[in-house]
N, C-alpha and C. Protein backbone atom coordinates (compact mmCIF):
# COMPACT_ATOMS: atom_id res chain seq x y z
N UNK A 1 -23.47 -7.56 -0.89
CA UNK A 1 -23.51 -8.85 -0.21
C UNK A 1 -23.96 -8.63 1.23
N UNK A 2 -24.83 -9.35 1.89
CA UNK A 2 -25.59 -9.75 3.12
C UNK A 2 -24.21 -9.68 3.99
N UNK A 3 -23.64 -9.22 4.80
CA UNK A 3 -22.67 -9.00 5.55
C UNK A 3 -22.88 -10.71 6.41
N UNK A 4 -23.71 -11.03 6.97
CA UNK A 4 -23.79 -11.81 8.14
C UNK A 4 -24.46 -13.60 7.10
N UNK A 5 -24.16 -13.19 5.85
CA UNK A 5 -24.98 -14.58 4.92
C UNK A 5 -23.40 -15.42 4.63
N UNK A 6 -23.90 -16.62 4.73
CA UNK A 6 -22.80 -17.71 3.68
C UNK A 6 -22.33 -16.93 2.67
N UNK A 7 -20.81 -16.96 2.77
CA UNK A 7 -19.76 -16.53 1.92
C UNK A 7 -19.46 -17.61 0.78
N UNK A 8 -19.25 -17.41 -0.45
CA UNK A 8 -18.85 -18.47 -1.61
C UNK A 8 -17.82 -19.26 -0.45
N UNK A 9 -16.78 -18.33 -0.64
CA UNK A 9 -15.48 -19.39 -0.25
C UNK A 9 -15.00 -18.56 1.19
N UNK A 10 -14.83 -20.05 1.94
CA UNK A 10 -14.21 -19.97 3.66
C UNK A 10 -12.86 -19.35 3.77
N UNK A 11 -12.73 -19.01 4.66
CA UNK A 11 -11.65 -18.38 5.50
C UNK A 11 -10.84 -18.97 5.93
N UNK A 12 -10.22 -20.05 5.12
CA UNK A 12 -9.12 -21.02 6.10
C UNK A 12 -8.38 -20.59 6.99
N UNK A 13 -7.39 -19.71 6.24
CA UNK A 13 -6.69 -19.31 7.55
C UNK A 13 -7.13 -18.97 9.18
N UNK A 14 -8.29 -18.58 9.02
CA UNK A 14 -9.15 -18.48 10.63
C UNK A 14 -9.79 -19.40 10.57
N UNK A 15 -9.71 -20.81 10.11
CA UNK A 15 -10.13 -22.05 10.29
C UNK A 15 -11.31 -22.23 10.35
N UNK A 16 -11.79 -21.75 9.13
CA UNK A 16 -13.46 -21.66 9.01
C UNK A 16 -13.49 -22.74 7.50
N UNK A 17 -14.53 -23.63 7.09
CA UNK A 17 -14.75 -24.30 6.83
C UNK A 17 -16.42 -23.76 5.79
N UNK A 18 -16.91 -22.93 6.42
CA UNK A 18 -18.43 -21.95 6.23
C UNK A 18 -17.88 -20.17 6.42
N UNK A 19 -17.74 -19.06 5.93
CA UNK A 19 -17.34 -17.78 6.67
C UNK A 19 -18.66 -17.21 6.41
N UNK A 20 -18.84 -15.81 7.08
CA UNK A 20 -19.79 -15.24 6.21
C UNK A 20 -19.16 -13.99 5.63
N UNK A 21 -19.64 -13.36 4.73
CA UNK A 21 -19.78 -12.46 3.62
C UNK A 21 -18.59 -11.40 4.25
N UNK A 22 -18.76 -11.15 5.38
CA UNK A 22 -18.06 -9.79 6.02
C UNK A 22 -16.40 -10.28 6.06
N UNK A 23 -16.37 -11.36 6.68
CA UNK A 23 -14.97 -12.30 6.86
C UNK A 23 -14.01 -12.39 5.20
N UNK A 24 -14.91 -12.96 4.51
CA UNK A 24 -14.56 -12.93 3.01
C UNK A 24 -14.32 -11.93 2.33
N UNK A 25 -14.93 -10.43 2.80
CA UNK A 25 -14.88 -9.53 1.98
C UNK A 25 -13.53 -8.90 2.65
N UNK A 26 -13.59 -8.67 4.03
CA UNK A 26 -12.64 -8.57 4.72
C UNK A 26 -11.21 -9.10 4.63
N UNK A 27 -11.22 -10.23 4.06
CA UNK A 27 -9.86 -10.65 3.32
C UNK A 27 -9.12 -10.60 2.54
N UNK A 28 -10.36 -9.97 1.09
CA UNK A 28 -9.88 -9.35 0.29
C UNK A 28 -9.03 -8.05 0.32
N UNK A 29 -9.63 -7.14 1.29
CA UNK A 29 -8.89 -6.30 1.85
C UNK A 29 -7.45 -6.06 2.65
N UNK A 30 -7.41 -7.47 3.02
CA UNK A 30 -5.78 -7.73 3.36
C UNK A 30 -5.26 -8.02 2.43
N UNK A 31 -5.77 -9.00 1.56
CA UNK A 31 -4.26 -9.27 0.46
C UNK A 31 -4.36 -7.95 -0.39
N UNK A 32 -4.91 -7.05 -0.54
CA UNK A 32 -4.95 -5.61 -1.28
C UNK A 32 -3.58 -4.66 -0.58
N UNK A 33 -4.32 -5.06 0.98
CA UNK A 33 -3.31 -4.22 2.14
C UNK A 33 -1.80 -4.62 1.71
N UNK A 34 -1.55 -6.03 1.93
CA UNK A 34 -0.32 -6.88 1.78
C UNK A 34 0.40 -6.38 0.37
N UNK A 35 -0.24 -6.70 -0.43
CA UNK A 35 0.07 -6.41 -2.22
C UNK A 35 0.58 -4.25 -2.18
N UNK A 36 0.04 -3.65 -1.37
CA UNK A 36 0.35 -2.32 -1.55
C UNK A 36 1.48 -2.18 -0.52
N UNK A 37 1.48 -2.64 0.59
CA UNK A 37 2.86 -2.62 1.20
C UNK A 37 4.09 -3.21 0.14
N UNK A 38 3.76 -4.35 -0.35
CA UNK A 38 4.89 -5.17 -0.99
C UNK A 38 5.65 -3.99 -2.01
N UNK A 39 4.71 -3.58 -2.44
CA UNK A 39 4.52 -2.48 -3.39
C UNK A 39 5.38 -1.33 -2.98
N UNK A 40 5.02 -0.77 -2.39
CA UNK A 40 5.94 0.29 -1.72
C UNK A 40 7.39 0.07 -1.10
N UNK A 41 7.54 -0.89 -0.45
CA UNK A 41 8.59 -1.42 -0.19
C UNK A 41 9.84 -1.76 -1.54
N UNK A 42 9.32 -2.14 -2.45
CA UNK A 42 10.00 -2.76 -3.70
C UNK A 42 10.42 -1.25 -3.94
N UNK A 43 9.62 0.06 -4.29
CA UNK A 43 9.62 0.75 -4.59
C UNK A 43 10.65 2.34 -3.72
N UNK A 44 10.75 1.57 -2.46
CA UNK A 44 10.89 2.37 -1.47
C UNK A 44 10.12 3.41 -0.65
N UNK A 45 9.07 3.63 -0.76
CA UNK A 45 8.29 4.09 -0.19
C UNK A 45 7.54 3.75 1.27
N UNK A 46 7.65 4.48 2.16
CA UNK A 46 7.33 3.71 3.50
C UNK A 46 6.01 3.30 3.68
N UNK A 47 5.55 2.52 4.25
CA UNK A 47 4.42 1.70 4.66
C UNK A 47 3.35 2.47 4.67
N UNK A 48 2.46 1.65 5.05
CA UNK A 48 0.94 2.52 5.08
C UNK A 48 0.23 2.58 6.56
N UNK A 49 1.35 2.44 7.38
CA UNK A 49 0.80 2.56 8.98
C UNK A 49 0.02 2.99 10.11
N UNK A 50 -0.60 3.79 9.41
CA UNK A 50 -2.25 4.73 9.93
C UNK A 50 -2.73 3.56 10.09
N UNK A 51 -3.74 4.47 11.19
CA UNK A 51 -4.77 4.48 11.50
C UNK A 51 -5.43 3.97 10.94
N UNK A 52 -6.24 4.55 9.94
CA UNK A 52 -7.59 4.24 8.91
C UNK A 52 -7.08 3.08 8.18
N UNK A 53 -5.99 2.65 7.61
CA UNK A 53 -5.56 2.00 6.84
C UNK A 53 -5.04 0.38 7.15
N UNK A 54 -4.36 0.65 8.74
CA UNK A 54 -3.59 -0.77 9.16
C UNK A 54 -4.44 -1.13 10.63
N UNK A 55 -5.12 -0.23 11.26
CA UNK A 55 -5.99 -0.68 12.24
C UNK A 55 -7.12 -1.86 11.99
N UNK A 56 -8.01 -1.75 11.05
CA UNK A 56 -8.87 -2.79 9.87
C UNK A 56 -7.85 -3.71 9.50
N UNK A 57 -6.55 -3.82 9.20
CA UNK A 57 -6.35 -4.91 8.57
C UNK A 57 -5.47 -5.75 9.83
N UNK A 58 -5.26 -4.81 10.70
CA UNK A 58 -5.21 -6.17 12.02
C UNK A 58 -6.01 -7.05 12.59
N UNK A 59 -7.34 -6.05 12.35
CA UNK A 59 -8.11 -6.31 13.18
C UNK A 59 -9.01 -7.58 12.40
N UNK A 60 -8.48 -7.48 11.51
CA UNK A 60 -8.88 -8.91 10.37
C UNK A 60 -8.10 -9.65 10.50
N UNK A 61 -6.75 -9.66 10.46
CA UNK A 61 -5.85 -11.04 10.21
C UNK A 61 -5.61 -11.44 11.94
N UNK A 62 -6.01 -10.74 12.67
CA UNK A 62 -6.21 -11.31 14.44
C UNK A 62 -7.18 -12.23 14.09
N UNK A 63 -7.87 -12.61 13.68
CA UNK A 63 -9.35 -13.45 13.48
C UNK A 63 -8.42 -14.94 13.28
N UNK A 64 -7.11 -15.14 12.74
CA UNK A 64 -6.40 -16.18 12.65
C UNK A 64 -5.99 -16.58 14.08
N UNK A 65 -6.06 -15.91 14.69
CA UNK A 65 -5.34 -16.38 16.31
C UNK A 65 -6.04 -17.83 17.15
N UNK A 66 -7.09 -17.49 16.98
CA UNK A 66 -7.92 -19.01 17.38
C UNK A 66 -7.38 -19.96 16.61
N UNK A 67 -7.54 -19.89 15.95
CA UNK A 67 -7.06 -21.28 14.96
C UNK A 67 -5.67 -21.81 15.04
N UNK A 68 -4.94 -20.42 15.23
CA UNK A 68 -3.75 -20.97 15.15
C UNK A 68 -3.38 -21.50 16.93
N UNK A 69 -3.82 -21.33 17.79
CA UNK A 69 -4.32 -22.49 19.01
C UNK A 69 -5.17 -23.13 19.29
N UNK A 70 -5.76 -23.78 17.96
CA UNK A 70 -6.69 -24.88 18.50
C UNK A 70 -6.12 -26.02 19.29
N UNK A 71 -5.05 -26.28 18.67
CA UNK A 71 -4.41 -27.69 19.43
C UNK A 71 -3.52 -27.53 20.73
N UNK A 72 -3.45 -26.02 21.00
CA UNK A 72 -2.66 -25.67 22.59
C UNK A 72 -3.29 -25.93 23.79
N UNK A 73 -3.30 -26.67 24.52
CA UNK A 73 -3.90 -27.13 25.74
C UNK A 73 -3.08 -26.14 27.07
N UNK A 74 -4.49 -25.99 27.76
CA UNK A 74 -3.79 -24.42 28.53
C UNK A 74 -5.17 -24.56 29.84
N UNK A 75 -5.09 -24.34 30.88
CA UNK A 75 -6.40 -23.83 31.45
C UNK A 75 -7.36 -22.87 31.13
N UNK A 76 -8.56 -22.62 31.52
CA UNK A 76 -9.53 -21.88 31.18
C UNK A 76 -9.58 -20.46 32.17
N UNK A 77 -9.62 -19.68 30.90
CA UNK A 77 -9.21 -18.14 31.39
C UNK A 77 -7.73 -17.53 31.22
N UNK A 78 -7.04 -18.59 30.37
CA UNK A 78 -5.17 -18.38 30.68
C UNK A 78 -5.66 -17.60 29.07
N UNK A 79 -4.85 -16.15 29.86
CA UNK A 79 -4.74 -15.26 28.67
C UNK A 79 -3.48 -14.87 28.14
N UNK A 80 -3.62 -14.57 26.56
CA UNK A 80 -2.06 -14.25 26.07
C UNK A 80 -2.89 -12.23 25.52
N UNK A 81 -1.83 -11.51 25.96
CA UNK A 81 -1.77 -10.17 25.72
C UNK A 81 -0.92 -10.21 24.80
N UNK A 82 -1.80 -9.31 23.23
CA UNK A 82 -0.84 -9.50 21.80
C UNK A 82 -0.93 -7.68 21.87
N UNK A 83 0.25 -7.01 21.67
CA UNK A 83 -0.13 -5.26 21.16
C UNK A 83 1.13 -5.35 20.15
N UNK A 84 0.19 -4.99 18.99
CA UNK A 84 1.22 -4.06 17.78
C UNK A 84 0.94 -2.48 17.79
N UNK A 85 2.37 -2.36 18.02
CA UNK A 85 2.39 -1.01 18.52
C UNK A 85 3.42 -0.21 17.34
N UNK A 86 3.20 1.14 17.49
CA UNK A 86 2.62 2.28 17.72
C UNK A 86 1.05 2.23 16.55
N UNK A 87 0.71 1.14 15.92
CA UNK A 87 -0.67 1.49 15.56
C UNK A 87 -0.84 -0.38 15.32
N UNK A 88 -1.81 -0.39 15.93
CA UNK A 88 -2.71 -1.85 15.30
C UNK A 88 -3.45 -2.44 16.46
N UNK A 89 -2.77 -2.13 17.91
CA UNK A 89 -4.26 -2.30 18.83
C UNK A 89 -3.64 -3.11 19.38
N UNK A 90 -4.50 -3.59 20.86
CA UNK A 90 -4.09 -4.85 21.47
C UNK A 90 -5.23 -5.67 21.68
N UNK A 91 -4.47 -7.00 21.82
CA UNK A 91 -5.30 -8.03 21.16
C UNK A 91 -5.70 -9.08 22.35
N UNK A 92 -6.77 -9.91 22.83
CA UNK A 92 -6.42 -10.82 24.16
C UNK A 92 -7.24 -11.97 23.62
N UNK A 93 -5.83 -13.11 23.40
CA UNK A 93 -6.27 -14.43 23.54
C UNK A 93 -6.70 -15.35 24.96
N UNK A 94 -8.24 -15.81 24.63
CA UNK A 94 -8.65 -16.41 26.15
C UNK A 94 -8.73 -17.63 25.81
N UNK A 95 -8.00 -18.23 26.53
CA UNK A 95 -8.86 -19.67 26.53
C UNK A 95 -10.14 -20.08 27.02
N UNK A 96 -11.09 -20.54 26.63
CA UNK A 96 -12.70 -20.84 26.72
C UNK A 96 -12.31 -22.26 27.21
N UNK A 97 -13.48 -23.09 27.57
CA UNK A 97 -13.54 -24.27 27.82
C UNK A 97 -13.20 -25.48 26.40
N UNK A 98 -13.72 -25.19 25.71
CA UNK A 98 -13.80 -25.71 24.24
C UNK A 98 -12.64 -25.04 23.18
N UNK A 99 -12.40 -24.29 23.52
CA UNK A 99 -11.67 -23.57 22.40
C UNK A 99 -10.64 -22.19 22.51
N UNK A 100 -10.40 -20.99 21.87
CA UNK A 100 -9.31 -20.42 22.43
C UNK A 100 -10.44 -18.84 21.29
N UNK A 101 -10.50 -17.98 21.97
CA UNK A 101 -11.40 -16.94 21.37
C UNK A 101 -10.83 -15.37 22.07
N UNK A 102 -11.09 -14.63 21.12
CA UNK A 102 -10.22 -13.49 20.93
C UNK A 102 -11.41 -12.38 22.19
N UNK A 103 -10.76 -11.78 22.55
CA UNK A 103 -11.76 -10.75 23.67
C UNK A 103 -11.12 -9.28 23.06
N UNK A 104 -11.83 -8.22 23.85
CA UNK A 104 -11.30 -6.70 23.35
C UNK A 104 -11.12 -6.22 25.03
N UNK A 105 -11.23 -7.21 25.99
CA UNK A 105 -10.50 -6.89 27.47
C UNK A 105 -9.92 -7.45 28.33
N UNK A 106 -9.01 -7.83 28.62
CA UNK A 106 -8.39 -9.33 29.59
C UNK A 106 -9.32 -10.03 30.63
N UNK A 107 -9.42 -11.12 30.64
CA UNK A 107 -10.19 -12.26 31.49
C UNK A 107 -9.84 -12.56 32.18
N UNK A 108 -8.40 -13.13 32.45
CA UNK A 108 -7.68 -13.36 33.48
C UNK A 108 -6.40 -12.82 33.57
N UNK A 109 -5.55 -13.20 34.00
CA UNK A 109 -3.91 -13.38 34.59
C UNK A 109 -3.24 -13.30 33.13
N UNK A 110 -1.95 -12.35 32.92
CA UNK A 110 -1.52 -12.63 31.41
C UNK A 110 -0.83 -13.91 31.40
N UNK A 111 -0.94 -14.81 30.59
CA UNK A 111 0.45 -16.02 31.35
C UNK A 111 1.68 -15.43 30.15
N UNK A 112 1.34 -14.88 28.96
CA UNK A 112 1.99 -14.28 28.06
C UNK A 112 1.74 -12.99 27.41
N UNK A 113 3.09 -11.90 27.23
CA UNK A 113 2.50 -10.80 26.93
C UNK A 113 3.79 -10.79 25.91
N UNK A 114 2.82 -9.89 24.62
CA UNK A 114 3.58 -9.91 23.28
C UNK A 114 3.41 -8.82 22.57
N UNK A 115 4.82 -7.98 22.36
CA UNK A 115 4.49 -6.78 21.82
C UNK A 115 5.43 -6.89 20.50
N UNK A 116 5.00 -6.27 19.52
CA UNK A 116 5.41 -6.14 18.25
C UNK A 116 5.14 -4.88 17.52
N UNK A 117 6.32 -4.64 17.05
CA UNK A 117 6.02 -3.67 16.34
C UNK A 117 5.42 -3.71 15.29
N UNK A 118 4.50 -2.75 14.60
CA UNK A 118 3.82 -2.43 13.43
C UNK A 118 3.99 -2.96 12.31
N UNK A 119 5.26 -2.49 11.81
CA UNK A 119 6.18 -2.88 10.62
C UNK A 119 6.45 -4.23 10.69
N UNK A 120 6.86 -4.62 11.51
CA UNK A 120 7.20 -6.30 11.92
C UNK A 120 5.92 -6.99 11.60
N UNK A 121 4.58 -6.91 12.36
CA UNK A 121 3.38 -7.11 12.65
C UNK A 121 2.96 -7.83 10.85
N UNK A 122 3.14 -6.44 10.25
CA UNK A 122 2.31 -7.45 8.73
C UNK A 122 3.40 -7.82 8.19
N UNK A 123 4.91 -8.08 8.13
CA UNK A 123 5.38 -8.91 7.90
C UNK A 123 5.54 -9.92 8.08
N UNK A 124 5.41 -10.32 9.38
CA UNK A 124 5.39 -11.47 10.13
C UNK A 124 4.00 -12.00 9.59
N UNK A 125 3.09 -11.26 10.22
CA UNK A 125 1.75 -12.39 9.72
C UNK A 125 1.36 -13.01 7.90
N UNK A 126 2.24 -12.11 7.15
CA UNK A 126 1.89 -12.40 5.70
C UNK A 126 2.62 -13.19 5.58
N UNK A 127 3.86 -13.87 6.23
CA UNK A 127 4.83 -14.65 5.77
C UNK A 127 5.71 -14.37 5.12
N UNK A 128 6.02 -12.90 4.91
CA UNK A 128 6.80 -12.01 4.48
C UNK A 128 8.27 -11.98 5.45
N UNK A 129 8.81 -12.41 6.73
CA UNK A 129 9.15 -12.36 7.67
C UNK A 129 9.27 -13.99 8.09
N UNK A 130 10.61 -14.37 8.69
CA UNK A 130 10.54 -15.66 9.25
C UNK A 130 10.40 -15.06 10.86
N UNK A 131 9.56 -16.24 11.44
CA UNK A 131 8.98 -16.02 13.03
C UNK A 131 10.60 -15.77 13.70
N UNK A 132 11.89 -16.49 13.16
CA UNK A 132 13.15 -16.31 13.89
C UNK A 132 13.63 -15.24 14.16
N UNK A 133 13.37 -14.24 13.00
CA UNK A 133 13.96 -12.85 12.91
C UNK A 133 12.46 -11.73 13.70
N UNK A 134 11.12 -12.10 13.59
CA UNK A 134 10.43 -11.76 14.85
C UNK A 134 11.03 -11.99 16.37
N UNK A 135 11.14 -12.99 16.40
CA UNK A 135 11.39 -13.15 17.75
C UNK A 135 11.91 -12.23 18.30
N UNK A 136 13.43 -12.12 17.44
CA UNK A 136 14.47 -10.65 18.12
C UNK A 136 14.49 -9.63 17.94
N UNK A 137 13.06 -9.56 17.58
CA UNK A 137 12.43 -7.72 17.49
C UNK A 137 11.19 -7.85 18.37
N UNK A 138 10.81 -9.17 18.46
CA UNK A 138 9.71 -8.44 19.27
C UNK A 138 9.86 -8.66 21.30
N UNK A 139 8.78 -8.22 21.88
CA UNK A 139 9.32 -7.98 23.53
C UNK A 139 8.07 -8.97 24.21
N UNK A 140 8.81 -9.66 24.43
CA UNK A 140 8.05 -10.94 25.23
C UNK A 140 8.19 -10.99 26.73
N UNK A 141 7.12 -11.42 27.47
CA UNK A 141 7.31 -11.21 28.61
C UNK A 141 5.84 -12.53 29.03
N UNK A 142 6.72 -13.09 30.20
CA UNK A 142 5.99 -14.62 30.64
C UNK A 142 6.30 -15.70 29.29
N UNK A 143 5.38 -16.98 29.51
CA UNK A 143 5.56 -17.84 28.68
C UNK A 143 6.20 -17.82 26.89
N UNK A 144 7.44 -17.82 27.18
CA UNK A 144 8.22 -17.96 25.73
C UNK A 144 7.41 -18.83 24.77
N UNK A 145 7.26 -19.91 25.15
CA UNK A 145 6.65 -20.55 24.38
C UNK A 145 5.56 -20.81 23.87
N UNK A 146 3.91 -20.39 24.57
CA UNK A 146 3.17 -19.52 23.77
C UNK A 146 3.11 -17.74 22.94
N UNK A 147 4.16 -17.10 23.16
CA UNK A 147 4.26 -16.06 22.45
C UNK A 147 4.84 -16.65 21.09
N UNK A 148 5.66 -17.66 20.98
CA UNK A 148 6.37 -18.40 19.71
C UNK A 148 5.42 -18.76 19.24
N UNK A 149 4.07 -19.11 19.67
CA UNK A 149 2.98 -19.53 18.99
C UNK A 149 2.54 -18.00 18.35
N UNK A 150 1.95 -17.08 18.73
CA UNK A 150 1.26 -15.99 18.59
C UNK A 150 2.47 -15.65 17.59
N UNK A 151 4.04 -15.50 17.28
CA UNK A 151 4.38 -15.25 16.41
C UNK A 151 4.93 -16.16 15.05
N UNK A 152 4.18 -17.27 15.20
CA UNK A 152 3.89 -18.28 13.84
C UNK A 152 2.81 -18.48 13.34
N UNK A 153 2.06 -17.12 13.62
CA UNK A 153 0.34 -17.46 13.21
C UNK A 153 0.70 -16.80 11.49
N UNK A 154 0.17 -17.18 10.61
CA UNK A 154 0.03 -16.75 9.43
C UNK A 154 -1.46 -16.49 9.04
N UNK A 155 -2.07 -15.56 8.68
CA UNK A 155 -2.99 -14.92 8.35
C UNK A 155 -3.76 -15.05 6.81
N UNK A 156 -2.38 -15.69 6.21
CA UNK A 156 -2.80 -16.08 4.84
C UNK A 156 -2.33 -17.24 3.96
N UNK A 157 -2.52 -17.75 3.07
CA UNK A 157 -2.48 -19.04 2.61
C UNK A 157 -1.26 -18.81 2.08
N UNK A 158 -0.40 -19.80 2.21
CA UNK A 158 1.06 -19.60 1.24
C UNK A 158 1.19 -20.99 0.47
């Protein structure tokens, strides 16, 4: 498949309506990711937290973060700092004039900074995890109430 061509079916959760090929294929790869954690867990076996393995699948279900502030009204340049840590990267929501779009370096001032752990990280975003029991694991710092946003984003359709 044409990486950059019209995908059969959109990407709701990152509030796409049209995706292309890479986005779609890319998703498949999370609910694979999701389904083998579930897996291991049932089983007891610990997670799959590398590198090679959970870095890609953050870096896919972050693609939900816009969407999940389309309707947050904020000034332009007000950034939220997201890091899942000890592996999955950090993440910077900017607000644009029009809309709210993901960067790989801070733009402005943090007004919110949000750290989460790993393990937490794809629980929380699969819906595996209620955002209540995030909250008191993860380390927030500035605006409480957009980090409560950043930890009710869901990544996948339930």
């Amino acid at each position: 498949m044409p990486p950059d061509e019209p995908a059969i079916f959109p990407v709701a959760w990152a509030g796409e309506t049209q995706s292309k090929n890479w986005l779609h294929l890319a998703r498949e790869y999370t609910e694979k990711f999701i389904h083998q954690q579930q897996i291991r867990a049932a089983v007891g076996k610990p997670a799959l937290i590398k590198d090679e393995f959970f870095l890609p699948f953050m870096q896919i279900i972050m693609q939900a973060l816009p969407f999940t502030f389309k309707d947050v009204a904020a000034a332009v340049d007000t950034t939220i700092k997201i890091t899942i840590s000890p592996v999955g990267g950090t993440y910077y929501l900017v607000k644009q004039i029009d809309n709210w779009q993901l960067a790989t370096s801070p733009q402005g001032n943090f007004i919110a900074d949000v750290t989460i752990d790993s393990d937490t990280a794809w629980q929380l975003f699969s819906g595996s995890m209620y955002t209540s029991v995030a909250v008191e694991q993860a380390n927030i710092k500035g605006d409480a109430s957009l980090a409560q946003i950043v930890l009710s984003m869901r990544s996948f359709m339930v």
